[in-house]
Protein backbone atom coordinates (compact mmCIF):
# COMPACT_ATOMS: atom_id res chain seq x y z
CA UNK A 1 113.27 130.37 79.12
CA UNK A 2 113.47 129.14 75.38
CA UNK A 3 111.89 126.12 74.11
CA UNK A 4 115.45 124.01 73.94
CA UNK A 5 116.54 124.95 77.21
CA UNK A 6 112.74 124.11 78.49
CA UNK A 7 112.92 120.61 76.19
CA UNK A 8 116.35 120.24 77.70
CA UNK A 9 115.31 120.52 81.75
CA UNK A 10 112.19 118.19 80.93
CA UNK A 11 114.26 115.65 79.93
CA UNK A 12 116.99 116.45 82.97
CA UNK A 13 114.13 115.94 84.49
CA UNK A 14 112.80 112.46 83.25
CA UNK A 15 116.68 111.38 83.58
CA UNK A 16 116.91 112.36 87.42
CA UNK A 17 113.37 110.35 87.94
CA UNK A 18 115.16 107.00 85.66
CA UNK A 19 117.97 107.39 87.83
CA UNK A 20 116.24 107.74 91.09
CA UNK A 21 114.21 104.51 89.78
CA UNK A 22 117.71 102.22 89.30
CA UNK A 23 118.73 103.56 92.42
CA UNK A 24 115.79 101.88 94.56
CA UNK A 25 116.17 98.86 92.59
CA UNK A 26 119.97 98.44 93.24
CA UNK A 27 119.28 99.08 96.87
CA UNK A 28 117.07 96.01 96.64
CA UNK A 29 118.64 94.56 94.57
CA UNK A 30 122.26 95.12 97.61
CA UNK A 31 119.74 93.97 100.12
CA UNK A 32 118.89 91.04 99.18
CA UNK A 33 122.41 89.85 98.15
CA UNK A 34 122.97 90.63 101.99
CA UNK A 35 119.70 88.12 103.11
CA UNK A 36 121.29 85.45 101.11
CA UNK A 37 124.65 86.03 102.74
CA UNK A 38 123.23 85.84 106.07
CA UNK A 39 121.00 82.94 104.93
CA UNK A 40 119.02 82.41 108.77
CA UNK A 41 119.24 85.96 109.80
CA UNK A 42 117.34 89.15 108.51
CA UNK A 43 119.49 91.99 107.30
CA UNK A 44 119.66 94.87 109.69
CA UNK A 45 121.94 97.39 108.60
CA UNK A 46 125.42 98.93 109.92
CA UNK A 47 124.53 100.93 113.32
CA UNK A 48 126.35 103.76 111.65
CA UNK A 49 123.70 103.72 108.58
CA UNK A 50 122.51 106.87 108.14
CA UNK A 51 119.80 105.99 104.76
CA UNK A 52 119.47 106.77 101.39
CA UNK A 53 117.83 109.15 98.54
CA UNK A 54 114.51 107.70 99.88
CA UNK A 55 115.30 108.70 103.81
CA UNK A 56 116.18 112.40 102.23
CA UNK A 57 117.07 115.07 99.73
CA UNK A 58 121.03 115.70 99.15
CA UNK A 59 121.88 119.30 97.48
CA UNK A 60 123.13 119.14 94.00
């Protein structure tokens, strides 16, 4: 592998981990929006959830 296409996958690299990063904070972020709409009750998700990036790997 040449040194570009090795600089280029690090920073593919770096991106995927920023991205993975906003991810888990939007999914916070989504579940606590969903605490504060059901104010006295905890959120539980959807029976039909199946998780996230952080309950698996997808294929890209």
């Amino acid at each position: 592998m040449t040194e570009p296409e090795e600089r280029e996958l690090k920073d593919l690299r770096m991106e995927v981990k920023n991205l993975k990063s906003e991810v888990k904070e939007l999914r916070e972020f989504i579940k606590a929006l969903y605490a504060m709409l059901n104010e006295d009750e905890e959120y539980q998700s959807s029976d039909d959830f199946l998780g996230g990036i952080e309950y698996g790997r997808t294929n890209t």
